[in-house]
Protein backbone atom coordinates (compact mmCIF):
# COMPACT_ATOMS: atom_id res chain seq x y z
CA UNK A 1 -17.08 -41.75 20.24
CA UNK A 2 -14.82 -38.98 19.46
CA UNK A 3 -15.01 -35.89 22.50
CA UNK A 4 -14.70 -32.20 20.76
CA UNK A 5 -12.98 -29.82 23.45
CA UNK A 6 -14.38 -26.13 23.56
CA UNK A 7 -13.96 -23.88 25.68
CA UNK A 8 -17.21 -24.44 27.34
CA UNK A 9 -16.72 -28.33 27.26
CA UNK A 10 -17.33 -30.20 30.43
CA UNK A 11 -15.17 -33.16 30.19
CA UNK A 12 -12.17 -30.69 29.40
CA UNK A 13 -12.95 -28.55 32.57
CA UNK A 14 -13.54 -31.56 34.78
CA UNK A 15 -10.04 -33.05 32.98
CA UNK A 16 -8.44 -29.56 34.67
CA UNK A 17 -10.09 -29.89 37.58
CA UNK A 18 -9.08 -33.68 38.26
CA UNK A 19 -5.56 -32.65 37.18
CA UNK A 20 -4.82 -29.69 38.89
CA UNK A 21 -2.51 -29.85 41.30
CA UNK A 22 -2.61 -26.77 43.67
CA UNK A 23 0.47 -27.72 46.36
CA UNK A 24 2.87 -28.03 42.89
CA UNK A 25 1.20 -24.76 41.86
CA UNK A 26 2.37 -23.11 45.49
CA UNK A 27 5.45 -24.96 45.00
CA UNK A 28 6.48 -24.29 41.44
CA UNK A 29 5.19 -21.08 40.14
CA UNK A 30 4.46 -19.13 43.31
CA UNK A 31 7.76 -20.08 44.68
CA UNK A 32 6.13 -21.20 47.76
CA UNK A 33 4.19 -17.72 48.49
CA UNK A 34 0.94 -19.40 49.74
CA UNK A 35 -1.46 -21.92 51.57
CA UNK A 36 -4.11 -24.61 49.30
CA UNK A 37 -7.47 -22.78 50.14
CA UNK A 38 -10.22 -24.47 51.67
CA UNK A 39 -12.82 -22.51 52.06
CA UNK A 40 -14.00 -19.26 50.38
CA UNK A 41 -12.54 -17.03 53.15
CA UNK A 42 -9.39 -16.62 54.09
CA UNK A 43 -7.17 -16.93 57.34
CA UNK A 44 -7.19 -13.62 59.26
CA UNK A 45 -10.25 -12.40 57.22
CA UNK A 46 -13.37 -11.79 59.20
CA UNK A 47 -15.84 -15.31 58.48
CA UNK A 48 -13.10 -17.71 58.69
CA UNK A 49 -13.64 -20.59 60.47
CA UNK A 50 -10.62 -23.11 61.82
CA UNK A 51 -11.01 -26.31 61.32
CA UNK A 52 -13.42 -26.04 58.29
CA UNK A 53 -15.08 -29.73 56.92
CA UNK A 54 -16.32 -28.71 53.57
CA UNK A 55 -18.90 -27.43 51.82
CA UNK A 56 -22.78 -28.08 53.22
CA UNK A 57 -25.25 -29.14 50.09
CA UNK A 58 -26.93 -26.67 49.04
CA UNK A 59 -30.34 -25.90 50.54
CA UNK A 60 -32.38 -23.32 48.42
CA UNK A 61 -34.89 -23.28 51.67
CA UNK A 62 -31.93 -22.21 53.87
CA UNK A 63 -30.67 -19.66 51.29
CA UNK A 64 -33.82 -17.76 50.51
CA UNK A 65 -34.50 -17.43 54.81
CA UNK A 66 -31.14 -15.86 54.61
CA UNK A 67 -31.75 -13.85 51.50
CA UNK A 68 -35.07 -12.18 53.75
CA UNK A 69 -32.74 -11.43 56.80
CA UNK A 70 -29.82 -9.64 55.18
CA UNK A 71 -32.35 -7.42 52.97
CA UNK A 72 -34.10 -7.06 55.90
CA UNK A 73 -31.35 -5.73 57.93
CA UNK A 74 -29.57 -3.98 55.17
CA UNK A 75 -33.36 -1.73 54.43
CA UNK A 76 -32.86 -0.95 58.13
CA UNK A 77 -29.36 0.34 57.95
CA UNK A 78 -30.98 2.52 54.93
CA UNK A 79 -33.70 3.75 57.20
CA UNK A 80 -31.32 4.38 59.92
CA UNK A 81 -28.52 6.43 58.22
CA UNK A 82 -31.13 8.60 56.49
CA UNK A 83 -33.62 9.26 59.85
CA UNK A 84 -29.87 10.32 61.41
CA UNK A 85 -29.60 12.29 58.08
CA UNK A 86 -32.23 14.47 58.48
CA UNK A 87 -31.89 14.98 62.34
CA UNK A 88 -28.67 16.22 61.96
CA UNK A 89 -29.57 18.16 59.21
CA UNK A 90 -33.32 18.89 59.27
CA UNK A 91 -33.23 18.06 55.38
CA UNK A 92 -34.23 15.00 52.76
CA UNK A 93 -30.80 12.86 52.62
CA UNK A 94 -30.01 10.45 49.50
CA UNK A 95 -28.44 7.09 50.08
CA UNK A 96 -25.55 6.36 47.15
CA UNK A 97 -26.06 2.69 46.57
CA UNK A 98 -23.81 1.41 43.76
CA UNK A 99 -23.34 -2.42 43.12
CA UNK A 100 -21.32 -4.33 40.90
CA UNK A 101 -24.13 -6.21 39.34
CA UNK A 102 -22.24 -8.69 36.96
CA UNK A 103 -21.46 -10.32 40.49
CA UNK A 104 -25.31 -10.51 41.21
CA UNK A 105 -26.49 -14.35 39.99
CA UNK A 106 -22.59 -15.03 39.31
CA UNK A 107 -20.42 -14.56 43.01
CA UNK A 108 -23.79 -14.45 44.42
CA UNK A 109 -26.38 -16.79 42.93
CA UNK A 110 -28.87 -14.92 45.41
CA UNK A 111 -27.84 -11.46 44.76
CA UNK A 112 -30.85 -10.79 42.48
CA UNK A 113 -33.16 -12.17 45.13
CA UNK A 114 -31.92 -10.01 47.75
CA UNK A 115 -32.01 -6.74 46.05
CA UNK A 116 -35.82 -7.48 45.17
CA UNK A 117 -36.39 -8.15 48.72
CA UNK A 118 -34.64 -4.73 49.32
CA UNK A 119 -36.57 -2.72 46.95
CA UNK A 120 -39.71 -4.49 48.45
CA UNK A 121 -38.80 -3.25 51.97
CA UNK A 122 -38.28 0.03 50.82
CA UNK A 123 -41.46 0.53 49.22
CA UNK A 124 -43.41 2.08 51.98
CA UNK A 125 -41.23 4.75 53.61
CA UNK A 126 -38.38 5.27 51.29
CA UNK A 127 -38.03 6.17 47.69
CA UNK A 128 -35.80 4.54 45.37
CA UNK A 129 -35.04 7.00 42.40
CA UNK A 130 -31.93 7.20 39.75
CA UNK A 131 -28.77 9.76 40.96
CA UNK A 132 -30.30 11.99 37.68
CA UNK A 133 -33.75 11.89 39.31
CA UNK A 134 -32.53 12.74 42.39
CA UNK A 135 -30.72 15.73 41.11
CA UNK A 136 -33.56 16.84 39.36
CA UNK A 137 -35.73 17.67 42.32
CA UNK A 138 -33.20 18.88 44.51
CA UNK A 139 -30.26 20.56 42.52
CA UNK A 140 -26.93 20.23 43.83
CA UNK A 141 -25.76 23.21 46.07
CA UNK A 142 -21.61 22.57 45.33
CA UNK A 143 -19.83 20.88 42.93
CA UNK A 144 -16.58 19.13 43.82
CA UNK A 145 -13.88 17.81 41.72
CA UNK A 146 -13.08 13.91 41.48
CA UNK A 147 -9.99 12.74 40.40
CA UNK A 148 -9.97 10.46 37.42
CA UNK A 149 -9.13 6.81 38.62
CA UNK A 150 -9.99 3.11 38.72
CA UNK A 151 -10.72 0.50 41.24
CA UNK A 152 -7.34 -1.52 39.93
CA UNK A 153 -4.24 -1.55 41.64
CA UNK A 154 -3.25 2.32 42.63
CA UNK A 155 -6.12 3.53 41.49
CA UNK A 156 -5.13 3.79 38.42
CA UNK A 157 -5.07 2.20 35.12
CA UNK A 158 -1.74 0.10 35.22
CA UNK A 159 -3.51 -2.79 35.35
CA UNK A 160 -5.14 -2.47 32.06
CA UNK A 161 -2.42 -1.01 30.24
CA UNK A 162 1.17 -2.00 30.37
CA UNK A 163 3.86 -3.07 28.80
CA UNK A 164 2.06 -6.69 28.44
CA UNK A 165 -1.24 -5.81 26.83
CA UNK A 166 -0.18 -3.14 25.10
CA UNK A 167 -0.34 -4.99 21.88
CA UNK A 168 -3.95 -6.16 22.88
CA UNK A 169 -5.04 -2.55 22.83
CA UNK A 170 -3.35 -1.68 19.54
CA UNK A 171 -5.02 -4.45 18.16
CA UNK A 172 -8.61 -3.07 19.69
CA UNK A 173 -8.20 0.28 18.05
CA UNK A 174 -7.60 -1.06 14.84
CA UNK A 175 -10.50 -3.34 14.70
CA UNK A 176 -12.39 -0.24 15.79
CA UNK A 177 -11.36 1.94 12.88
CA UNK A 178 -12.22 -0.96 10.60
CA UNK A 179 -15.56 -1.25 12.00
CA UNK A 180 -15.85 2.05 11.44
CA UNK A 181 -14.98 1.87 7.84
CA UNK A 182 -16.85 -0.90 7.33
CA UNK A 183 -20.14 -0.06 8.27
CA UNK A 184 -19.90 3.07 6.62
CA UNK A 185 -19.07 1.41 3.66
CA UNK A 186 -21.26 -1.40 2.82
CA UNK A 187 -24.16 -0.29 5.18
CA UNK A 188 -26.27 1.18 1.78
CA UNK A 189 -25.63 -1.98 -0.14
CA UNK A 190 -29.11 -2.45 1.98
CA UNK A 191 -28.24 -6.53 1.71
CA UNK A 192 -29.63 -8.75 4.47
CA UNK A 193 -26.39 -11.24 4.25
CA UNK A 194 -24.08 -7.92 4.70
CA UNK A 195 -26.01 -7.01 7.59
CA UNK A 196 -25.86 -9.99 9.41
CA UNK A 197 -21.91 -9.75 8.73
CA UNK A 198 -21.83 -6.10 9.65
CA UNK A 199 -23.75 -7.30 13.02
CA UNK A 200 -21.36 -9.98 13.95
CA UNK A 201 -18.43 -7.59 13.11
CA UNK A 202 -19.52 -4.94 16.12
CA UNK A 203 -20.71 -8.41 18.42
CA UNK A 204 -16.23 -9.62 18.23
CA UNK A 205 -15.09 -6.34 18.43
CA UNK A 206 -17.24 -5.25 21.99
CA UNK A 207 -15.72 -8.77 22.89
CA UNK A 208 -12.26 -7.68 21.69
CA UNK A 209 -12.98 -4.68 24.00
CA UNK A 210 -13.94 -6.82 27.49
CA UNK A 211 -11.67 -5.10 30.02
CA UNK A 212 -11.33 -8.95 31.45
CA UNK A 213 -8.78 -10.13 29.01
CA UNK A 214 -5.71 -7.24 30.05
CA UNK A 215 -6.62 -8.21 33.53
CA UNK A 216 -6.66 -11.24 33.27
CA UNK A 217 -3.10 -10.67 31.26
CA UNK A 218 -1.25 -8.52 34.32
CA UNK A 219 -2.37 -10.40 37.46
CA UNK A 220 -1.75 -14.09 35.38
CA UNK A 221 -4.32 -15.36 37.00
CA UNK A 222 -5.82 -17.05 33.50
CA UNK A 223 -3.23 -15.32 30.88
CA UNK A 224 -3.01 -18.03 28.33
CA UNK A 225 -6.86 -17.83 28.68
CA UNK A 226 -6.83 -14.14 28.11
CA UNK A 227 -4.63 -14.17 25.42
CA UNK A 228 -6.28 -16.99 23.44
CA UNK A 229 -9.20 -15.02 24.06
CA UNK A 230 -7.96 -11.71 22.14
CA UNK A 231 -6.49 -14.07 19.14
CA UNK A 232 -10.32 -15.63 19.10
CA UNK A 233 -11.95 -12.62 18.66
CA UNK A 234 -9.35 -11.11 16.29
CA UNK A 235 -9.33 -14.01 14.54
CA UNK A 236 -13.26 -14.05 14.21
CA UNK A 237 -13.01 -10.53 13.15
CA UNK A 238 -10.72 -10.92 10.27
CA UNK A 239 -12.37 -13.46 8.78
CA UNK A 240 -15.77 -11.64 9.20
CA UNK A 241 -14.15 -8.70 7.30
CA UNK A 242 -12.58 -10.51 4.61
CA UNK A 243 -16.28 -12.38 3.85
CA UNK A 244 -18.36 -8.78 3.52
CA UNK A 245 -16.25 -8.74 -0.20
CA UNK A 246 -18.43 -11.54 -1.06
CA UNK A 247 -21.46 -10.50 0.83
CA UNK A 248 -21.84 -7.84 -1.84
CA UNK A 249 -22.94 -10.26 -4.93
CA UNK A 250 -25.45 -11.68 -1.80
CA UNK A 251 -23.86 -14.99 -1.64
CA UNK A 252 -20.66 -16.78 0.66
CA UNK A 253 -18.70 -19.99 0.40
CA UNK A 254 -20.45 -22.66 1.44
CA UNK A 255 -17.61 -23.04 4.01
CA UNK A 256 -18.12 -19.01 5.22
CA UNK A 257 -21.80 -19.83 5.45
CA UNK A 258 -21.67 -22.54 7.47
CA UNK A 259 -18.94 -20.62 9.91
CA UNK A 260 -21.10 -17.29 10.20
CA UNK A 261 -24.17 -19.81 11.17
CA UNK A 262 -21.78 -21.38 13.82
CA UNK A 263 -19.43 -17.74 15.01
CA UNK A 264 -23.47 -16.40 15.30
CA UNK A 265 -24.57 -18.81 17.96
CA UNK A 266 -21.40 -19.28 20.15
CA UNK A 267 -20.85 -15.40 19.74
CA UNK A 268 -24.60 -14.51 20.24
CA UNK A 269 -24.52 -11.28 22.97
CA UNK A 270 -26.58 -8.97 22.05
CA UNK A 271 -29.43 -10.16 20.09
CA UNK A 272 -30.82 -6.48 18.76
CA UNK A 273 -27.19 -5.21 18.04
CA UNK A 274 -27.60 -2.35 15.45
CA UNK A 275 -24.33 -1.58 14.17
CA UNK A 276 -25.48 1.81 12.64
CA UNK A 277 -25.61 2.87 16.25
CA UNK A 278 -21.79 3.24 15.73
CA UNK A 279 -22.63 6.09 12.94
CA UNK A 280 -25.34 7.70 15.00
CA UNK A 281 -24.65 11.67 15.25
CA UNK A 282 -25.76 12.82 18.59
């Protein structure tokens, strides 16, 4: 039986995986610059442990008693810092809590569990409200001035644009202006094929747009991956444009049809994607 390799396929990863070869990688492209990790944290980082055996199995029952104690002890860090608050200051104080959700069920397969169990804590003795809400009821007294920056390298923007992805950001703001141009073109043609075009259109370009693939590009951690990546989703979008000529007498290639049935499923984010939202006047 033939084996068709995507990039989702799990004979192709596990064909990586069993071929990978991290002491050559050391060796050869990192000109010796590092150790084979094994474990998640590293030496001289706080939560190594010497002399490490491997991973455990993993024990849901184990995980979810851990889940309870850190929310538990992080709500009473939150009750702590704003009962010191309000002694020092005799007023209501407001806890900043920002998290980088994407990691939530991805890094940390119990990260959703744990800010539930958070909230839950909470509930009794301690508010949880939106930064706007907050500002609402008790309007700000000062305003200071932040400086525009990034969490990348610096603090800048370097590592999203540079002399190596240049070219993938030239290629984003042309596919922008195009889907521009063509939703304002063949959106009153009112024709359930075009729309379904139109749609797929905006669904390549916000993945032409995923700040992961110039990343990815600087720090060549997965560059080829990156960059084949970009071409996809160009790709994808070219062909998508090229197609809405036909979409106006209602009907496609047979070949186009069955493509925009398959580019529709393994491209499927955003399932109520409106692209007249890109022509909305606010």
């Amino acid at each position: 039986m033939e084996t068709i390799f995507t990039r989702n396929s799990r004979p192709l990863r596990r064909a990586i995986c069993s071929a990978y070869n991290v002491d050559d990688e050391i060796r050869v492209l990192r000109n010796g610059q590092g150790i084979p990790a094994t474990q998640p944290i590293p030496p001289d980082v706080a939560g190594h442990v010497r002399g490490f055996k491997g991973f455990a199995p993993y024990d849901p029952a184990v995980a979810a008693e851990r889940v309870r104690d850190h929310a538990a002890h992080f709500a009473d860090l939150l009750r702590e810092t704003l009962r010191g608050h309000f002694d020092r200051t005799g007023r209501t104080g407001v806890v900043v809590a920002p998290f980088d959700t994407e990691l939530f069920g991805h890094w940390w397969f119990e990260g959703p569990r744990w800010l539930e169990a958070v909230l839950r804590h909470l509930e009794t003795d301690v508010k949880a409200v939106t930064a706007s809400e907050f500002l609402q009821s008790h309007p700000p007294r000062s305003i200071v001035r932040l400086p525009e920056g990034s969490w990348g390298q610096g603090g800048h923007h370097w590592v999203w644009l540079n002399d190596d992805t240049k070219w993938v950001w030239d290629r984003v703001y042309r596919a922008e202006d195009e889907l521009l141009e063509a939703i304002s073109t063949y959106k009153r043609l009112r024709s359930p094929l075009v729309r379904r075009i139109l749609t797929q259109l905006a669904r390549e370009v916000l993945l032409l747009e995923a700040s992961d693939w110039p990343f990815l590009i600087t720090t060549r951690s997965a560059r080829d991956y990156a960059e084949a990546r970009v071409a996809e989703h160009l790709g994808a979008f070219a062909r998508l444009r090229t197609m809405l000529e036909s979409a106006k007498d209602r009907s496609l290639a047979p070949g186009d049809e069955s493509w925009l049935v398959e580019i529709e499923k393994r491209d499927s984010l955003f399932p109520d994607l409106d692209p007249e939202s890109w022509t909305l006047k606010r």
